[in-house]
PDB file of N, CA and C in Angstrom:
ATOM      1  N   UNK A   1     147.918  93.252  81.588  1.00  0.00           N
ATOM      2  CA  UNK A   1     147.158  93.397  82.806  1.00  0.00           C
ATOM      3  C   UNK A   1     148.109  93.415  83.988  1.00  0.00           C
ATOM      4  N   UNK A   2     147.514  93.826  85.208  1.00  0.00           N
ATOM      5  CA  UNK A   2     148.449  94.490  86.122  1.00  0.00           C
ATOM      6  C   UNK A   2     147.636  94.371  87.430  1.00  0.00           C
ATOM      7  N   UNK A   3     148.243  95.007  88.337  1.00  0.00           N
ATOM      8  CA  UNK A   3     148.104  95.259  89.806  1.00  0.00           C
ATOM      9  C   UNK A   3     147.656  96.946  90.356  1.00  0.00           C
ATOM     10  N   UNK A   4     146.575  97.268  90.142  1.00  0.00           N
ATOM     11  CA  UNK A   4     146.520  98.690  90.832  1.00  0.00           C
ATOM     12  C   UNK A   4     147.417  99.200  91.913  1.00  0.00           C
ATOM     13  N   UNK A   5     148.887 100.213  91.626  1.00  0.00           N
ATOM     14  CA  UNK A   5     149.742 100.588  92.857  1.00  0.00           C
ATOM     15  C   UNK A   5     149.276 101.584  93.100  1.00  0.00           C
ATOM     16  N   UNK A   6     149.177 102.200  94.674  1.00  0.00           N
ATOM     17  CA  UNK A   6     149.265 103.521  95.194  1.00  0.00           C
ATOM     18  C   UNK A   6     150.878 103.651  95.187  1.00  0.00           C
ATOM     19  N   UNK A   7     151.172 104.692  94.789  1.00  0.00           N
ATOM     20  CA  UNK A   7     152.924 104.908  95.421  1.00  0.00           C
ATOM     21  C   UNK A   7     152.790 106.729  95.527  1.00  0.00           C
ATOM     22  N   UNK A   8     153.749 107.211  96.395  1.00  0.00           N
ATOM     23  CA  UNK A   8     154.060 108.635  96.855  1.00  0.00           C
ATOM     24  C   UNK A   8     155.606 108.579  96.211  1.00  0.00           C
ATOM     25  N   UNK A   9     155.560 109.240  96.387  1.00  0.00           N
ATOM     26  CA  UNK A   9     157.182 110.101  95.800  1.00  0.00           C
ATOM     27  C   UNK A   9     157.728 111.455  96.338  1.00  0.00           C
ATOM     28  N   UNK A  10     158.599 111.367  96.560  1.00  0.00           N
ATOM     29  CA  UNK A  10     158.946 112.842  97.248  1.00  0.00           C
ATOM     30  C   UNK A  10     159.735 113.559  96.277  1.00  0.00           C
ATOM     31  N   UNK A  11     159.063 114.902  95.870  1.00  0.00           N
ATOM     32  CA  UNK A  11     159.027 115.381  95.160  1.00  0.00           C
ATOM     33  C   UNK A  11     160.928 116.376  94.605  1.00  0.00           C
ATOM     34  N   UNK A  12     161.443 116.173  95.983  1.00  0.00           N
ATOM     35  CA  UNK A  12     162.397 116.755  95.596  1.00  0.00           C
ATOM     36  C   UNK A  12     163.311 115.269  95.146  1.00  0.00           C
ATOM     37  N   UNK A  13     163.416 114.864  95.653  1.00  0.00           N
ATOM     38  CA  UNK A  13     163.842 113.242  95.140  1.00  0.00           C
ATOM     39  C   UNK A  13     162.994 112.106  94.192  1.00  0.00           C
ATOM     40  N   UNK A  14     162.588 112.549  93.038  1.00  0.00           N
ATOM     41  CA  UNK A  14     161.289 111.537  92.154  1.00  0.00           C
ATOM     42  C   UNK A  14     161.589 110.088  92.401  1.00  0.00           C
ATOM     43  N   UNK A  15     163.099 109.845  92.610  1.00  0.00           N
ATOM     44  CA  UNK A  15     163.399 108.248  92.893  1.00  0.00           C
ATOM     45  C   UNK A  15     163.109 107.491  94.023  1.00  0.00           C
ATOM     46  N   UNK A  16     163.236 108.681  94.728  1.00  0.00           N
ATOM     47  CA  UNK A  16     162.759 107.668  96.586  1.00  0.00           C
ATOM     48  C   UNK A  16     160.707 107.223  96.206  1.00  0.00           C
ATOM     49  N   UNK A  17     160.852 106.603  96.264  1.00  0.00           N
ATOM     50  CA  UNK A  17     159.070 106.045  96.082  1.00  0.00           C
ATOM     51  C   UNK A  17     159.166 104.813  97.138  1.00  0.00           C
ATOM     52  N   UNK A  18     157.602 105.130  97.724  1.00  0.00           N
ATOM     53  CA  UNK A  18     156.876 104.385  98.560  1.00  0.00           C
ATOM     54  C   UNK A  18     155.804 103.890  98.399  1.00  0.00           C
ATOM     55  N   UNK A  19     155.371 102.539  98.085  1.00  0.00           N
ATOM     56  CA  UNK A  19     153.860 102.217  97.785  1.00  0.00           C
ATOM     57  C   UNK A  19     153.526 101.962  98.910  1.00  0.00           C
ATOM     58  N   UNK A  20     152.268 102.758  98.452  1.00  0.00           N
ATOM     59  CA  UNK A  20     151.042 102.628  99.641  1.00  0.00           C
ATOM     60  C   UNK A  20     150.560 101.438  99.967  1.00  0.00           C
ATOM     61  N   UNK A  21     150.100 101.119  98.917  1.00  0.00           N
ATOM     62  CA  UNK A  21     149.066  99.948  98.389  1.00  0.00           C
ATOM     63  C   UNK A  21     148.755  98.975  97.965  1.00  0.00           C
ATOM     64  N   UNK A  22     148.242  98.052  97.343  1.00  0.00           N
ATOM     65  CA  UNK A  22     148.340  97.626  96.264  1.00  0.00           C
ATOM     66  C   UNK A  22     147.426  96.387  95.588  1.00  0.00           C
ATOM     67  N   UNK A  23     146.620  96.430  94.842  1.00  0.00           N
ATOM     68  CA  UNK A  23     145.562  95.992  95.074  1.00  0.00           C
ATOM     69  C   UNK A  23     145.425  94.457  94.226  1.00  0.00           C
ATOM     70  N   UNK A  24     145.473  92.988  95.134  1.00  0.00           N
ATOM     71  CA  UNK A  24     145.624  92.354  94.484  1.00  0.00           C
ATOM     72  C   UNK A  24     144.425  90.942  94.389  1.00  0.00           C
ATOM     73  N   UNK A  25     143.499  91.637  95.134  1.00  0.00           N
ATOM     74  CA  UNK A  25     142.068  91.469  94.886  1.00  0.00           C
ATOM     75  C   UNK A  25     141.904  90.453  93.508  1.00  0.00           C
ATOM     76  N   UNK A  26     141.804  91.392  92.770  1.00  0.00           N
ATOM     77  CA  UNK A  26     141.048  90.899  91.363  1.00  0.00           C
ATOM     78  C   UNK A  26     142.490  90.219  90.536  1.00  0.00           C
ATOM     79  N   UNK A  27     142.135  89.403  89.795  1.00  0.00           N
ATOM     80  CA  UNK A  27     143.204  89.225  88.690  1.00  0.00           C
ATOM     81  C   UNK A  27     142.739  88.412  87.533  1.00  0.00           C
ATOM     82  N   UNK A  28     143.145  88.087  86.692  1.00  0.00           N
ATOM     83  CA  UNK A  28     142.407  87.479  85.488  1.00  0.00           C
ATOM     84  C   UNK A  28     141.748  86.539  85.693  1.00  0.00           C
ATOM     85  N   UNK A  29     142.147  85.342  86.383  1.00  0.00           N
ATOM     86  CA  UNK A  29     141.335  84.367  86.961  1.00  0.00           C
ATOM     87  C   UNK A  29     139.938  84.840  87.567  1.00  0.00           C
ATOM     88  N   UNK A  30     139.873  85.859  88.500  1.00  0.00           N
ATOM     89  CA  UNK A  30     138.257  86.364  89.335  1.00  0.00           C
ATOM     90  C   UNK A  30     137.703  87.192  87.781  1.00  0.00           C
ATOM     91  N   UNK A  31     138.251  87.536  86.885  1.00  0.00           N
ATOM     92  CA  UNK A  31     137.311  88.180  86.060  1.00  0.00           C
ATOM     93  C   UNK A  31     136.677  86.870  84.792  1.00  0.00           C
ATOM     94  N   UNK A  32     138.020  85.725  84.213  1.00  0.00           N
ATOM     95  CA  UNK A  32     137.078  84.891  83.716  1.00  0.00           C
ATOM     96  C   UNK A  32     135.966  84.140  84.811  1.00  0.00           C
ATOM     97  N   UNK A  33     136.108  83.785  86.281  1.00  0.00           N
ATOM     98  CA  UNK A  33     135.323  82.962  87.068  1.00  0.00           C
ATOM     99  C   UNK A  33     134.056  84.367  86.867  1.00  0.00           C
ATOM    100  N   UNK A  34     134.184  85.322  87.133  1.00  0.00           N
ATOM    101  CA  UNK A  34     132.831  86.218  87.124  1.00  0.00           C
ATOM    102  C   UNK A  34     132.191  86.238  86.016  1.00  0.00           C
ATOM    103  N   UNK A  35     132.853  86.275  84.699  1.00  0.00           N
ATOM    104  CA  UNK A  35     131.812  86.222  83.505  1.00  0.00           C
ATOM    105  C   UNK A  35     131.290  85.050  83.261  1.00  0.00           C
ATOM    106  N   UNK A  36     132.165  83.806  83.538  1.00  0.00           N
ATOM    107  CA  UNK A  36     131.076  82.350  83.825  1.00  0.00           C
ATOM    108  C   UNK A  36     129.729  82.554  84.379  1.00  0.00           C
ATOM    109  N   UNK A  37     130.379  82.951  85.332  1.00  0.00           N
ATOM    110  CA  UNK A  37     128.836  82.905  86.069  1.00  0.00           C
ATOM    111  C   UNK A  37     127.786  84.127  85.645  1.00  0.00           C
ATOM    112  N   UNK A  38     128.106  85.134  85.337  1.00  0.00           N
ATOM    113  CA  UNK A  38     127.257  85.728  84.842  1.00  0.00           C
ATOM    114  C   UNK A  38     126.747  85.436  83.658  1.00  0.00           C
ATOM    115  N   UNK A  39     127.349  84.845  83.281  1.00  0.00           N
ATOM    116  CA  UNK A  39     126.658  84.335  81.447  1.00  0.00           C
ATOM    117  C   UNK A  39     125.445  83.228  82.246  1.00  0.00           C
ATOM    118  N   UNK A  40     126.061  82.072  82.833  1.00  0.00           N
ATOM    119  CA  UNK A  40     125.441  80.909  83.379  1.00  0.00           C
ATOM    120  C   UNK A  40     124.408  81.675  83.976  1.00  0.00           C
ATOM    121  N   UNK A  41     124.047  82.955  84.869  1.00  0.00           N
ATOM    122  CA  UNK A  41     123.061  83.289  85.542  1.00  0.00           C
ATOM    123  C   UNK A  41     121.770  84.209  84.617  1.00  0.00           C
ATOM    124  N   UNK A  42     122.771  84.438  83.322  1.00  0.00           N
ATOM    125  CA  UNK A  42     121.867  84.958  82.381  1.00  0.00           C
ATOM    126  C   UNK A  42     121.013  83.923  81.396  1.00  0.00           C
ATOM    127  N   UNK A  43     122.077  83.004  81.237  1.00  0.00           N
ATOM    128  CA  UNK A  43     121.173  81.637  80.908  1.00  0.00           C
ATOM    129  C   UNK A  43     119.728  81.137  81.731  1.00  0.00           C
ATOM    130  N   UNK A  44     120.059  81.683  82.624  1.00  0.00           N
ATOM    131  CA  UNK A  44     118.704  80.849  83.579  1.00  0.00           C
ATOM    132  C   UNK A  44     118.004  81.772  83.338  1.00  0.00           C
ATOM    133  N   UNK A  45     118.130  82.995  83.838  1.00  0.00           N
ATOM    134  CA  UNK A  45     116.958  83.781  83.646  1.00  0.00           C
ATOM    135  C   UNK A  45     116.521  83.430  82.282  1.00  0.00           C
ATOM    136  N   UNK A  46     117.476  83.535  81.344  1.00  0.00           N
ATOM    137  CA  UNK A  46     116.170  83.093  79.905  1.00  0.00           C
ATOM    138  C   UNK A  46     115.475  81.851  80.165  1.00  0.00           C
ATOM    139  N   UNK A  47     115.963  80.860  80.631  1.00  0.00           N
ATOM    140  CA  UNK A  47     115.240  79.707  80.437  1.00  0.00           C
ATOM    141  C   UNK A  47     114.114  80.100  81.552  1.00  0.00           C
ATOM    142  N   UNK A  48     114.329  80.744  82.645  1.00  0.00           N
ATOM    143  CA  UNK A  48     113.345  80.917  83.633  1.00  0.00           C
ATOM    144  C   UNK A  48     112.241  81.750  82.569  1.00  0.00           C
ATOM    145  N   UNK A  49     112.096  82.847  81.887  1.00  0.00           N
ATOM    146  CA  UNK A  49     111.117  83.940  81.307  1.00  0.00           C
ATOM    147  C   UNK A  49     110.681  82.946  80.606  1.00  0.00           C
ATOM    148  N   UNK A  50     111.095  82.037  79.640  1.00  0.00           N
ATOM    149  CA  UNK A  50     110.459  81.017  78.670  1.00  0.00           C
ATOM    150  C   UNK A  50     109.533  79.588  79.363  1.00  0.00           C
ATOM    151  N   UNK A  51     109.700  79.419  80.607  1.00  0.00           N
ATOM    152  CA  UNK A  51     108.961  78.828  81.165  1.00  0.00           C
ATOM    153  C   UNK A  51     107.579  79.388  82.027  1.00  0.00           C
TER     154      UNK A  51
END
């Protein structure tokens, strides 16, 4: 797992590179904390339909 880069490159030179970007938002930690809770929020709804 990784980091989404934007990078440019100039084409007559492939080595000169410039990242744009880089997106460090999400990382393994925000994706196990999101499926917690989505499991936990799917739990309720069942227990909510069964009540």
């Amino acid at each position: 797992m990784g980091f989404e880069v934007v990078a440019r490159y100039d084409p007559e030179d492939p080595r000169r590179v410039v990242v744009v970007r880089t997106q460090q938002t999400f990382n393994p930690g925000t994706y196990v904390t999101n499926g917690v809770l989505l499991c936990l929020f799917g739990a309720g709804l069942a227990v909510w339909a069964l009540i």
